[in-house]
C-alpha atoms as a PDB file:
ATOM      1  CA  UNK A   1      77.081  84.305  75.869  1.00  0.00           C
ATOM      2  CA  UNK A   2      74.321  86.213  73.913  1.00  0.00           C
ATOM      3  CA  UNK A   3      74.800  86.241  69.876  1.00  0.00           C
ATOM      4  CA  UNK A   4      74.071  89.359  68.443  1.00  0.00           C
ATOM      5  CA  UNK A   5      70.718  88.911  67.384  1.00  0.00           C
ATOM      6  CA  UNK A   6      69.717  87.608  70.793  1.00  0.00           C
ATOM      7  CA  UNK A   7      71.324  90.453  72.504  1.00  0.00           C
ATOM      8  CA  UNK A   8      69.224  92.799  70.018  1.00  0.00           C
ATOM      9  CA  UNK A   9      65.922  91.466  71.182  1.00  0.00           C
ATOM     10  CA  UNK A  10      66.961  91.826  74.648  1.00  0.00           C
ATOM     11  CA  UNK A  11      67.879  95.242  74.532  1.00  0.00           C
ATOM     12  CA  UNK A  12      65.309  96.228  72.365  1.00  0.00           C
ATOM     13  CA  UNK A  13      62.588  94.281  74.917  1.00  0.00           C
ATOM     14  CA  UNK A  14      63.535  97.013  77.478  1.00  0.00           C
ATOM     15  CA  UNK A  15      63.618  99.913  75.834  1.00  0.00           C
ATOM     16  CA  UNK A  16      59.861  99.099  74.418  1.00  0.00           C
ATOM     17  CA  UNK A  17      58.982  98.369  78.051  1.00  0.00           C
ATOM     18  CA  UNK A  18      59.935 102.028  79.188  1.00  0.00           C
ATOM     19  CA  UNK A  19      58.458 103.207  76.283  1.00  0.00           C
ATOM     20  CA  UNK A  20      54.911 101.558  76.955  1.00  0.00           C
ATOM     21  CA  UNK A  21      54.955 103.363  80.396  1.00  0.00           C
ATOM     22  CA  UNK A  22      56.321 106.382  79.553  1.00  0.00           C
ATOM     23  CA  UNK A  23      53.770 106.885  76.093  1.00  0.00           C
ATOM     24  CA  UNK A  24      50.073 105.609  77.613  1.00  0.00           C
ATOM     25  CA  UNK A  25      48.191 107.175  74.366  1.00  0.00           C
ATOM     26  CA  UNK A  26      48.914 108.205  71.214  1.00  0.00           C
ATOM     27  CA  UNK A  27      51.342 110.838  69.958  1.00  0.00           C
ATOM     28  CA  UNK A  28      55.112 112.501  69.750  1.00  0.00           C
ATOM     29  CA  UNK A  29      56.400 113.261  73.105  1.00  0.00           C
ATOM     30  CA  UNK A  30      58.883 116.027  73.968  1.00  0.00           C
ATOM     31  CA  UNK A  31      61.434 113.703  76.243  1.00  0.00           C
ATOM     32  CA  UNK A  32      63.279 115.569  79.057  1.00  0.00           C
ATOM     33  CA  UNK A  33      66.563 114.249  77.412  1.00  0.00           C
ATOM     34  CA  UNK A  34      67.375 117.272  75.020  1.00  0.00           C
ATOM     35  CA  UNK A  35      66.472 116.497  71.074  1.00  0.00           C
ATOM     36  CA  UNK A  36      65.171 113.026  72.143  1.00  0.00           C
ATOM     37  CA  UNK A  37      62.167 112.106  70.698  1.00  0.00           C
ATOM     38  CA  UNK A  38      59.622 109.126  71.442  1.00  0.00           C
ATOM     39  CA  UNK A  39      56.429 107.917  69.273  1.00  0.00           C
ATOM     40  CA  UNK A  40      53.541 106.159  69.817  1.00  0.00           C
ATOM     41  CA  UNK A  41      50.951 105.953  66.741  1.00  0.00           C
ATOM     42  CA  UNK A  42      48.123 103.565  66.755  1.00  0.00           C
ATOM     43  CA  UNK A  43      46.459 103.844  63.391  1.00  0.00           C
ATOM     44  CA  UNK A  44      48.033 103.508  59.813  1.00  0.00           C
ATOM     45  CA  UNK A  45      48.593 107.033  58.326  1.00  0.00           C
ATOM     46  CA  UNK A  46      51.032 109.152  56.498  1.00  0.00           C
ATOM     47  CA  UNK A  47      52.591 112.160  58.327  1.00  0.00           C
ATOM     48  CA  UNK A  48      55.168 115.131  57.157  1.00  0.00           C
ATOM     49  CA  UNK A  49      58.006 116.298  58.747  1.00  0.00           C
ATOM     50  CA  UNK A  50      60.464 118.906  58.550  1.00  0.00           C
ATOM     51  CA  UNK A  51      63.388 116.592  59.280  1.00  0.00           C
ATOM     52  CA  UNK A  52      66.576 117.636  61.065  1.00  0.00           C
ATOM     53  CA  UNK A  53      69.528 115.382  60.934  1.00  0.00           C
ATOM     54  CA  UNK A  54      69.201 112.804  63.581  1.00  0.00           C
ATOM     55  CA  UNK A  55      69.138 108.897  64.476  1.00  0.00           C
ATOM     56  CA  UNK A  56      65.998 107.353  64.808  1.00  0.00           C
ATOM     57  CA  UNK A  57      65.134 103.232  65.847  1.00  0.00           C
ATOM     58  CA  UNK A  58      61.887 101.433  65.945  1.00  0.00           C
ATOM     59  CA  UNK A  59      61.451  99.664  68.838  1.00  0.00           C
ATOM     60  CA  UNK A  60      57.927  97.879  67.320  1.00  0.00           C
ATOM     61  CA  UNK A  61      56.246  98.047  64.115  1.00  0.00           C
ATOM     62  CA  UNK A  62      57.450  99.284  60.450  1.00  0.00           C
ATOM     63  CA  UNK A  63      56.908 102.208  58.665  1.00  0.00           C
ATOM     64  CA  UNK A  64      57.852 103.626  55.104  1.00  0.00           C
ATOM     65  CA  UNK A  65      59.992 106.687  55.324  1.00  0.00           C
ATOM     66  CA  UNK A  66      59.441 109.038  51.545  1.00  0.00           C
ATOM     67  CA  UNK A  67      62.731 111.109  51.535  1.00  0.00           C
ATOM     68  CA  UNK A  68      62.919 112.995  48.509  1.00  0.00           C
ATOM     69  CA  UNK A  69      62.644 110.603  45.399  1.00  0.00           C
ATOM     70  CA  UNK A  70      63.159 106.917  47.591  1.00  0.00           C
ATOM     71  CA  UNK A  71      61.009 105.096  50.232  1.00  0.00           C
ATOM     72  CA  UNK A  72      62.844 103.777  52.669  1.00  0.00           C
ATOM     73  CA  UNK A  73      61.037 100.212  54.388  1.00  0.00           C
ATOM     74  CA  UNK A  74      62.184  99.582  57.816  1.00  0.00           C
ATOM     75  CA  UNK A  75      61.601  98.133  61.247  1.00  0.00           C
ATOM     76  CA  UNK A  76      62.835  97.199  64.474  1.00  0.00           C
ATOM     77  CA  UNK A  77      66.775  96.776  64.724  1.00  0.00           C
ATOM     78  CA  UNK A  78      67.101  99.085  62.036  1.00  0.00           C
ATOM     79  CA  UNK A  79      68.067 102.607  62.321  1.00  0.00           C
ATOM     80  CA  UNK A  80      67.506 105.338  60.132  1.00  0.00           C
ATOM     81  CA  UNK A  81      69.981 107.792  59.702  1.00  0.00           C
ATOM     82  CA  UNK A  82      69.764 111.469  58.869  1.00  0.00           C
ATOM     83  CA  UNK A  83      72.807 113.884  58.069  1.00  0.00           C
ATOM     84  CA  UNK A  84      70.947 116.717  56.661  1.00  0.00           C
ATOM     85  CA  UNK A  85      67.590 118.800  56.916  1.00  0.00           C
ATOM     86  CA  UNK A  86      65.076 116.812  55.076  1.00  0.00           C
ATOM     87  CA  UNK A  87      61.523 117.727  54.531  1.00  0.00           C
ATOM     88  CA  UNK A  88      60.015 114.040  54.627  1.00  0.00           C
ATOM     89  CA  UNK A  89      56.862 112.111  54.551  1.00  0.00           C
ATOM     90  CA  UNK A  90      56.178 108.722  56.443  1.00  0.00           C
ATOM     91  CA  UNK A  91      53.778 106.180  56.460  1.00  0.00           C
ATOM     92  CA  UNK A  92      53.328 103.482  59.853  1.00  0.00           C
ATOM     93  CA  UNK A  93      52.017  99.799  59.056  1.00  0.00           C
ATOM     94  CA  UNK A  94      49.854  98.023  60.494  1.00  0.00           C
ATOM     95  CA  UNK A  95      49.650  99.867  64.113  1.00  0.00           C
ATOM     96  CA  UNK A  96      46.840  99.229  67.111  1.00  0.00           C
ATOM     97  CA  UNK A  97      46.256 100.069  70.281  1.00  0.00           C
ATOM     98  CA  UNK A  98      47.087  96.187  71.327  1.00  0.00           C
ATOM     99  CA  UNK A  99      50.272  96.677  69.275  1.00  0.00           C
ATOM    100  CA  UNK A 100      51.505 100.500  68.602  1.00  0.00           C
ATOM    101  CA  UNK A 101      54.271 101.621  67.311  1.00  0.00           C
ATOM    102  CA  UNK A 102      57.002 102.499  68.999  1.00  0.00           C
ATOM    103  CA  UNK A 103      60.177 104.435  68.339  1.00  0.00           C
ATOM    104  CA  UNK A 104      62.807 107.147  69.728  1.00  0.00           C
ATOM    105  CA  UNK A 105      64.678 109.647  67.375  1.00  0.00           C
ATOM    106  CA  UNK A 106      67.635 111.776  68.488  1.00  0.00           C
ATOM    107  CA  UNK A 107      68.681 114.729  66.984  1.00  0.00           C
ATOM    108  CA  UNK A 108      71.870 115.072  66.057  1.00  0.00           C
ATOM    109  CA  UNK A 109      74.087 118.005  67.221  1.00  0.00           C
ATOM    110  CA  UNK A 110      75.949 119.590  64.100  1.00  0.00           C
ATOM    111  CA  UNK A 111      78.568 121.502  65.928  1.00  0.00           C
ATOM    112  CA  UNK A 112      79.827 117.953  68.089  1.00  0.00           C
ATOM    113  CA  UNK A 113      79.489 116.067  64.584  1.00  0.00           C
ATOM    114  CA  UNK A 114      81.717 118.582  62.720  1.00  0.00           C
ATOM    115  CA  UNK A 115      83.767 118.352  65.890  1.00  0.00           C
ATOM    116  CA  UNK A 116      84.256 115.154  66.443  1.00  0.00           C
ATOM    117  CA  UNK A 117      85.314 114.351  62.240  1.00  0.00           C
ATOM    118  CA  UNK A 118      88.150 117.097  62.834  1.00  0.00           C
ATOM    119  CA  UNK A 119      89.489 114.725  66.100  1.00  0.00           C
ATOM    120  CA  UNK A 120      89.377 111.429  64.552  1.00  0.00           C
ATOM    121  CA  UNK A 121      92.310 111.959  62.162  1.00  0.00           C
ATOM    122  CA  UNK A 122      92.748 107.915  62.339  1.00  0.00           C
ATOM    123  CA  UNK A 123      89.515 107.983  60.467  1.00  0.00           C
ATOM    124  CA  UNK A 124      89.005 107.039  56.752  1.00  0.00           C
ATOM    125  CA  UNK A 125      88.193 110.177  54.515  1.00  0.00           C
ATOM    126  CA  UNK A 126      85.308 110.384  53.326  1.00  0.00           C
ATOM    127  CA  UNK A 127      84.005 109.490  50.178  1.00  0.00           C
ATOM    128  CA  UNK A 128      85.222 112.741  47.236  1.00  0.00           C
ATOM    129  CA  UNK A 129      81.313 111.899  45.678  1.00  0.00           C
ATOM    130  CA  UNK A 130      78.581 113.161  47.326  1.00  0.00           C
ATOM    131  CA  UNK A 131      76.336 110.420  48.420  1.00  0.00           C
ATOM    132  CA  UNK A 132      72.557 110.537  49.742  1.00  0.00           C
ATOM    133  CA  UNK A 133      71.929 112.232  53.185  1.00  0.00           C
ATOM    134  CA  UNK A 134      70.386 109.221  54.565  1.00  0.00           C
ATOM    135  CA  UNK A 135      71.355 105.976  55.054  1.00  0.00           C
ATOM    136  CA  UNK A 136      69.773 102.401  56.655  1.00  0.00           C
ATOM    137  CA  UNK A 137      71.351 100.313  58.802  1.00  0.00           C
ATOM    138  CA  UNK A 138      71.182  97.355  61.663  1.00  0.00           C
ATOM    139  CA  UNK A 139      71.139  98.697  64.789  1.00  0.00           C
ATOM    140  CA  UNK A 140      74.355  97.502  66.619  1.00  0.00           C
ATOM    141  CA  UNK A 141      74.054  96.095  70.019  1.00  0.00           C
ATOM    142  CA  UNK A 142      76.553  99.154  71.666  1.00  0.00           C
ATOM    143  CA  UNK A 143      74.331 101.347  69.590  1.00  0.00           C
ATOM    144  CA  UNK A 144      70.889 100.040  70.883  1.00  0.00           C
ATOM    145  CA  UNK A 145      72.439 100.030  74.419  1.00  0.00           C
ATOM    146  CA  UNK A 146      73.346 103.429  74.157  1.00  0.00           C
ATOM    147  CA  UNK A 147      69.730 104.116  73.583  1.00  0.00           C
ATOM    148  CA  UNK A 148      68.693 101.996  76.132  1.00  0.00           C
ATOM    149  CA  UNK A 149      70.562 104.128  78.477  1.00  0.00           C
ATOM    150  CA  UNK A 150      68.688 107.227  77.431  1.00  0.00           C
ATOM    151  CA  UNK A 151      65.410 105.642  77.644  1.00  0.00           C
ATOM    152  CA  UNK A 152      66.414 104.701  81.057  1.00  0.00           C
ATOM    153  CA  UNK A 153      66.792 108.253  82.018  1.00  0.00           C
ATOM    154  CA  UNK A 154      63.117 109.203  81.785  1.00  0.00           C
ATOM    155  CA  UNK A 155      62.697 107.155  84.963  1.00  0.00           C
ATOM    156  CA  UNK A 156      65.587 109.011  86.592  1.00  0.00           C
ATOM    157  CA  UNK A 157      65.128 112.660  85.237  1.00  0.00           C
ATOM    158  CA  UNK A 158      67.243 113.862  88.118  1.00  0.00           C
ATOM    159  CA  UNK A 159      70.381 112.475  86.517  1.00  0.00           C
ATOM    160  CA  UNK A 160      69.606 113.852  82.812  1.00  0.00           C
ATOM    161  CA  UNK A 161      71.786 116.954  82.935  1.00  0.00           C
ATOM    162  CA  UNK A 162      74.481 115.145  83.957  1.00  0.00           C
ATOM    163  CA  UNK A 163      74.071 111.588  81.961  1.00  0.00           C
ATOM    164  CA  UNK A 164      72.394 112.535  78.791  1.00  0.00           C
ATOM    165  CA  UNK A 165      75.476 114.595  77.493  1.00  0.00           C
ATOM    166  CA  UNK A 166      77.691 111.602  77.616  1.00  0.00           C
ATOM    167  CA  UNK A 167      75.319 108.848  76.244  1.00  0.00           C
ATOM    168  CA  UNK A 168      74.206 111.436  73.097  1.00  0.00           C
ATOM    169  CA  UNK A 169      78.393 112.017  72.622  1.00  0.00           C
ATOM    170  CA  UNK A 170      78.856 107.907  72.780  1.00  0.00           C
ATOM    171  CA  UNK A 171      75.733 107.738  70.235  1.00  0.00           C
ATOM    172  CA  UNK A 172      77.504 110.357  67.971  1.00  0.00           C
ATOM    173  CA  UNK A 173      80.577 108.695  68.038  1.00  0.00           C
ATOM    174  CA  UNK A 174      79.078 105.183  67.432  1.00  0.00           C
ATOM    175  CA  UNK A 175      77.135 106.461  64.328  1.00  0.00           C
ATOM    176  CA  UNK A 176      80.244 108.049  63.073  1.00  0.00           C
ATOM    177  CA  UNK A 177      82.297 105.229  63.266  1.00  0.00           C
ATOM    178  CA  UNK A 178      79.480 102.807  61.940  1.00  0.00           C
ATOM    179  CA  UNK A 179      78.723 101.497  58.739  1.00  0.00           C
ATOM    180  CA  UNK A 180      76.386 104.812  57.997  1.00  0.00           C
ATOM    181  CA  UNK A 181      79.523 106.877  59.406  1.00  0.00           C
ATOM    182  CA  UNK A 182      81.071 107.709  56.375  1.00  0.00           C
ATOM    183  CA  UNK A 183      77.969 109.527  54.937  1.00  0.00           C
ATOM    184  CA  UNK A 184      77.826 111.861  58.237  1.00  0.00           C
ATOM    185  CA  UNK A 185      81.558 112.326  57.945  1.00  0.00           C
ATOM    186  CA  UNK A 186      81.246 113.265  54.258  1.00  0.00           C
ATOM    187  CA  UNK A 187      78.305 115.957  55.320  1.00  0.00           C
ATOM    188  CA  UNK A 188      80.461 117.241  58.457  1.00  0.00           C
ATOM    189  CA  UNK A 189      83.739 117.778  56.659  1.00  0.00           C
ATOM    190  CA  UNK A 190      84.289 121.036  55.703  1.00  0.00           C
ATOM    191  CA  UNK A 191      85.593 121.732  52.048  1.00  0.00           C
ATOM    192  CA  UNK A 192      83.356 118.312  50.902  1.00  0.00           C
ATOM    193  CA  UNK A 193      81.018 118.726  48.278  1.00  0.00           C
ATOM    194  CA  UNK A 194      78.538 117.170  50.275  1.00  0.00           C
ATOM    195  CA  UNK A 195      79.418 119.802  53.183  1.00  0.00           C
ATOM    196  CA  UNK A 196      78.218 121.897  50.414  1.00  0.00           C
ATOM    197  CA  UNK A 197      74.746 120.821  49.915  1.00  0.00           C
ATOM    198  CA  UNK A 198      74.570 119.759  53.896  1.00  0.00           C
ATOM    199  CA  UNK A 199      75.045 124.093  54.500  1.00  0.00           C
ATOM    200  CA  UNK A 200      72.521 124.994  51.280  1.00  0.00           C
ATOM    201  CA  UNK A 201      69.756 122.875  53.208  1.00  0.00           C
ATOM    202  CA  UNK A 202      70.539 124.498  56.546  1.00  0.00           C
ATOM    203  CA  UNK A 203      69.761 127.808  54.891  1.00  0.00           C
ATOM    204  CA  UNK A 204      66.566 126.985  52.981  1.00  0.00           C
ATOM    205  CA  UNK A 205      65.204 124.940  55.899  1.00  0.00           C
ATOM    206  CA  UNK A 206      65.815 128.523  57.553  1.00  0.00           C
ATOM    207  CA  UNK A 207      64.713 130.959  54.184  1.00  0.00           C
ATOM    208  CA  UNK A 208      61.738 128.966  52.755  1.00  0.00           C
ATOM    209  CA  UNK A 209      59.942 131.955  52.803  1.00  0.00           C
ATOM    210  CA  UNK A 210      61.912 133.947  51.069  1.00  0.00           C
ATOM    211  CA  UNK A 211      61.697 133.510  47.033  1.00  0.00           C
ATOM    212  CA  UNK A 212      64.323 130.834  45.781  1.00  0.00           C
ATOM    213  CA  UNK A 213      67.440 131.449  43.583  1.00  0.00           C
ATOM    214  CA  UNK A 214      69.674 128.700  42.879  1.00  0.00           C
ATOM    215  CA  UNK A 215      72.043 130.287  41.279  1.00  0.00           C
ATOM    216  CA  UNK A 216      72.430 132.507  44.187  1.00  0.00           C
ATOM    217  CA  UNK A 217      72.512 129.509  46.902  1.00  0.00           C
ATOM    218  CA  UNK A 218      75.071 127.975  44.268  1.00  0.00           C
ATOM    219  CA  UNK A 219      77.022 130.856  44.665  1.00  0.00           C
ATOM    220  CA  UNK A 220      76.930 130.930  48.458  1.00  0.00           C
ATOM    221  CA  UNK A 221      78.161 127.586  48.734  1.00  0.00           C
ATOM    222  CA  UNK A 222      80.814 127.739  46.049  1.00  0.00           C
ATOM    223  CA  UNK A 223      79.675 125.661  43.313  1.00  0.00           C
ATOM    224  CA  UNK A 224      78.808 126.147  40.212  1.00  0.00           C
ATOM    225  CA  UNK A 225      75.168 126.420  39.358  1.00  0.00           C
ATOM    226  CA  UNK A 226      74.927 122.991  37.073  1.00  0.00           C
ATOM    227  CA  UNK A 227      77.225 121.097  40.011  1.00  0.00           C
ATOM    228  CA  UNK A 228      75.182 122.526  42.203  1.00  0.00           C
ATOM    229  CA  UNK A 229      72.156 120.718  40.686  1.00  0.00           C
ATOM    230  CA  UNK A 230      73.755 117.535  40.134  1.00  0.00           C
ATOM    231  CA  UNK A 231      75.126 116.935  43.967  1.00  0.00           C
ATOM    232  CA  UNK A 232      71.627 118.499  45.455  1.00  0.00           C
ATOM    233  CA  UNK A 233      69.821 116.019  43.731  1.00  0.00           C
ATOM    234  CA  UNK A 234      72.490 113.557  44.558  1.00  0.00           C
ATOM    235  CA  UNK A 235      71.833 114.030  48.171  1.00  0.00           C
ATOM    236  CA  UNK A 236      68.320 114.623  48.982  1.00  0.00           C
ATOM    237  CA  UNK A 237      66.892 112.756  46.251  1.00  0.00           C
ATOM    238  CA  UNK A 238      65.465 116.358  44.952  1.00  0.00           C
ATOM    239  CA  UNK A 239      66.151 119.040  42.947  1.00  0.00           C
ATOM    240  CA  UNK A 240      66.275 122.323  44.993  1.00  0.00           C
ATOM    241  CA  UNK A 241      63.541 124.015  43.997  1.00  0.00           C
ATOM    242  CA  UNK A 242      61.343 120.808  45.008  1.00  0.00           C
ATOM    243  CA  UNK A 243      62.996 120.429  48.037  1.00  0.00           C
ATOM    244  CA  UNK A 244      62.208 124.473  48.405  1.00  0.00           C
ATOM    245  CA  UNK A 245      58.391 123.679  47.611  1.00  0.00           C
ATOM    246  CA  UNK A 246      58.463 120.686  50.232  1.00  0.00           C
ATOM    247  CA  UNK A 247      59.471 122.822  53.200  1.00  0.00           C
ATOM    248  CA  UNK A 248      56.922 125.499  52.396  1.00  0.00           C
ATOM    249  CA  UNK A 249      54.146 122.840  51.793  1.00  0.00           C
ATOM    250  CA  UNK A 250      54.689 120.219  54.963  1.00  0.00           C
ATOM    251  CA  UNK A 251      55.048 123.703  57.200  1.00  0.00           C
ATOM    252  CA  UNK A 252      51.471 125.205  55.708  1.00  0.00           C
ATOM    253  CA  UNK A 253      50.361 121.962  56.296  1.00  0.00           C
ATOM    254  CA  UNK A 254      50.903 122.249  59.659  1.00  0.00           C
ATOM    255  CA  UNK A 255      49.649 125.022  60.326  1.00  0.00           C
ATOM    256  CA  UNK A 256      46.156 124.006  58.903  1.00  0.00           C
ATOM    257  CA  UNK A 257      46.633 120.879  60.832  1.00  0.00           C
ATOM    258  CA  UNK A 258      46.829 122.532  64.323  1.00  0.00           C
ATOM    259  CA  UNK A 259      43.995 124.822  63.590  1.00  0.00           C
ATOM    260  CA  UNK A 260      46.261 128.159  63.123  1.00  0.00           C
ATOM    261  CA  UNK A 261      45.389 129.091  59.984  1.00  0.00           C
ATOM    262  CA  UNK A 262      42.955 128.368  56.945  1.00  0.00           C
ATOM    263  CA  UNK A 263      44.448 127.392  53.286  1.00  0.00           C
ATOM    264  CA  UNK A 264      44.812 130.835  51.919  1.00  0.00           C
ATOM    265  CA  UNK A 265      46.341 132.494  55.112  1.00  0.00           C
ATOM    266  CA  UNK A 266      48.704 129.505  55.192  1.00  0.00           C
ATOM    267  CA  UNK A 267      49.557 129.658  51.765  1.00  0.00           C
ATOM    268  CA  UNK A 268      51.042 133.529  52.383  1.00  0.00           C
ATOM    269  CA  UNK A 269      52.593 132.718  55.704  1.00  0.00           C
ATOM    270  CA  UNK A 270      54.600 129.922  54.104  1.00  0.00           C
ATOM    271  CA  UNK A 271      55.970 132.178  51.328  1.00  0.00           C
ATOM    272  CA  UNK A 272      53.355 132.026  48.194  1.00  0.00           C
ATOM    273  CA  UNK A 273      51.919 135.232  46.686  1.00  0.00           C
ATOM    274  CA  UNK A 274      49.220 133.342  44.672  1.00  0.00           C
ATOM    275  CA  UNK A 275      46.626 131.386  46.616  1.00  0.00           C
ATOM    276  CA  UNK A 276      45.990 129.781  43.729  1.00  0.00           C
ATOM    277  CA  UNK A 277      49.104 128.442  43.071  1.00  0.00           C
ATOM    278  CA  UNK A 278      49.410 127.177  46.526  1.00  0.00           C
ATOM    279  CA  UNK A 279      46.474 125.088  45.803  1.00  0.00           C
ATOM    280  CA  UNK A 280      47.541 123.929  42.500  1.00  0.00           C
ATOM    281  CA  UNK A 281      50.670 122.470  44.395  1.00  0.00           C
ATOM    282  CA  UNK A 282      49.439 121.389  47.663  1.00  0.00           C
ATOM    283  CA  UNK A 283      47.032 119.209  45.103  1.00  0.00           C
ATOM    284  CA  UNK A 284      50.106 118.032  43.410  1.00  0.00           C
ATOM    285  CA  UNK A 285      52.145 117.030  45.627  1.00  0.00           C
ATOM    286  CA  UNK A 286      49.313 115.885  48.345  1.00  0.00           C
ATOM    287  CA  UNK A 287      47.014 114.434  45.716  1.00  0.00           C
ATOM    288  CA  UNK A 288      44.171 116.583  47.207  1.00  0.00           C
ATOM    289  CA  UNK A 289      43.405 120.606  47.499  1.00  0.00           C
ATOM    290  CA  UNK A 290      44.103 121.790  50.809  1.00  0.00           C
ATOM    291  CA  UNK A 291      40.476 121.536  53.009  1.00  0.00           C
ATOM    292  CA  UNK A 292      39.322 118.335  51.326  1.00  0.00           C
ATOM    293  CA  UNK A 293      43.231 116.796  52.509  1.00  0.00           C
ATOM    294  CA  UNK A 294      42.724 118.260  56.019  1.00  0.00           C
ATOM    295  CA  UNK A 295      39.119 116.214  56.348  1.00  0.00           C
ATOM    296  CA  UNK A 296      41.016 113.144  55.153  1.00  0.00           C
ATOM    297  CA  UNK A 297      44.153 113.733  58.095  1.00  0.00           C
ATOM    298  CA  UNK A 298      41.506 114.952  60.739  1.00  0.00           C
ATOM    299  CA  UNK A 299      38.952 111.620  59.938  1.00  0.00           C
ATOM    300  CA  UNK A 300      41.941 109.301  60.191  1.00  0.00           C
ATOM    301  CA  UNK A 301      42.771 110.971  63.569  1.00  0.00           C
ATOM    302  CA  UNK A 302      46.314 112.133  62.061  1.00  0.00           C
ATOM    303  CA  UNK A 303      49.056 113.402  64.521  1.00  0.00           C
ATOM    304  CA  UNK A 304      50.174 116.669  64.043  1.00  0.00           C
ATOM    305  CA  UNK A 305      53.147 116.983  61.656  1.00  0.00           C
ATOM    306  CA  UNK A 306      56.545 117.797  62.884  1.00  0.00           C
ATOM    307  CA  UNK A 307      60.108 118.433  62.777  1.00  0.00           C
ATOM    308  CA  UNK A 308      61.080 115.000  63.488  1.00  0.00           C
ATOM    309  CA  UNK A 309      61.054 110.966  62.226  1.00  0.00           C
END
């Protein structure tokens, strides 16, 4: 019999082996399986996302995931987890075409998380303090399996609409009941403080155009403004009106990246009245103004930001 580890590396050898032929070049690829998500990156670069809750694995390589004020190292038989929306940053190491990096992230469906806390009344509760919206962990072997089994479905696509629903519940379930469960079962139980702050980044990941009031999104989630604050930070690792600059910033630049728009038309779709001040923060946060960071992305043949990790 298999121990653990070796069980891992089996798994985990098949799932990069449908991968491969599935993902010939470079890129994120829109699976068949709904909100699965497979990545292959070749070169070394840091990419933005706006982040919806979800599980993602490596299958091969490492890469440094920036969430908010912490970097999160990881690599294969890990797994990242995801509770809330998340405007993030990432960074792949050391990545070639004779050995890419490889992963799958699957996002995860609120309404059968919120569900699925209300029928497991055998459950612990979850913590009363709010803890951070993401959380690292060793991939179990049930766990990997369970992705396995979705990978294995892109050579069957016939048998997705009836197969992927159950493996995506199973993977639900095994996160929840995992060592990272507690955090998603803090987030998905209503009345939690953490609940809170999971429905306050739901509506600004929805709103970031609109002008930003906290004491008004305090308000809306029942809390008081200075709580409010306090847990936000607790969770995401920002305060809210960073976390409100974050969203507009990664989506504008997007929109440069694909070619949609240029920096000052950006800038207003995203929300900002002053092009100037756009530029003043997409230098701070970015560490360059807007056209001279686009060269940089476009000569280190950077992927095209999106909404996943």
């Amino acid at each position: 019999m298999l121990d653990p580890h070796a069980e891992l590396l089996r798994i985990n050898a098949r799932i990069k082996e449908i991968l491969l032929r599935h993902m010939p070049d470079t890129g994120t690829y829109d699976s068949p399986v709904p909100g699965l998500v497979t990545r292959r990156l070749e070169t070394c670069h840091t990419t933005t996302c706006l982040g919806k809750p979800s599980a993602s694995i490596i299958v091969q390589g490492e890469k440094i995931a920036m969430l908010g004020d912490r970097e999160i190292h990881y690599g294969e038989g890990q797994c990242l987890v995801t509770g809330i929306d998340m405007p993030n940053a990432f960074r792949v190491l050391k990545a070639c075409r004779e050995h890419p990096f490889l992963a799958m992230s699957l996002e995860l469906d609120r309404s059968l998380t919120g569900q699925m806390v209300k029928d497991m009344a055998d459950a612990a509760p979850p913590p009363a303090r709010p803890d951070s919206g993401v959380s690292l962990g060793t991939s179990s072997p049930e766990l990997l399996d369970a992705f396995l089994r979705l990978a294995r479905l892109l050579d069957t696509p016939e048998r997705i609409p009836i197969l992927a629903p159950l493996v995506i519940r199973e993977i639900h379930y095994l996160l929840l009941i995992g060592p990272q469960g507690a955090g998603l079962r803090q987030l998905n139980t209503h009345g939690t403080q953490a609940n809170s702050i999971a429905r306050a980044t739901d509506w600004l990941r929805k709103n970031y155009r609109t002008p930003l009031l906290v004491s008004q999104l305090a308000r809306q989630v029942n809390m008081g403004t200075s709580t409010f604050h306090r847990h936000f930070k607790e969770v995401t690792g920002m305060s809210p009106l960073q976390y409100h600059k974050r969203l507009r910033l990664y989506e504008a630049q997007r929109l440069m990246l694909a070619g949609e728009m240029d920096a000052g038309s950006a800038g207003l779709a995203v929300g900002y009245e002053s092009t100037a001040q756009f530029n003043r923060d997409y230098k701070r946060l970015f560490g360059e103004p807007p056209l001279r960071d686009l060269k940089r992305m476009r000569r280190h043949d950077a992927c095209l930001p999106d909404n996943s990790h």
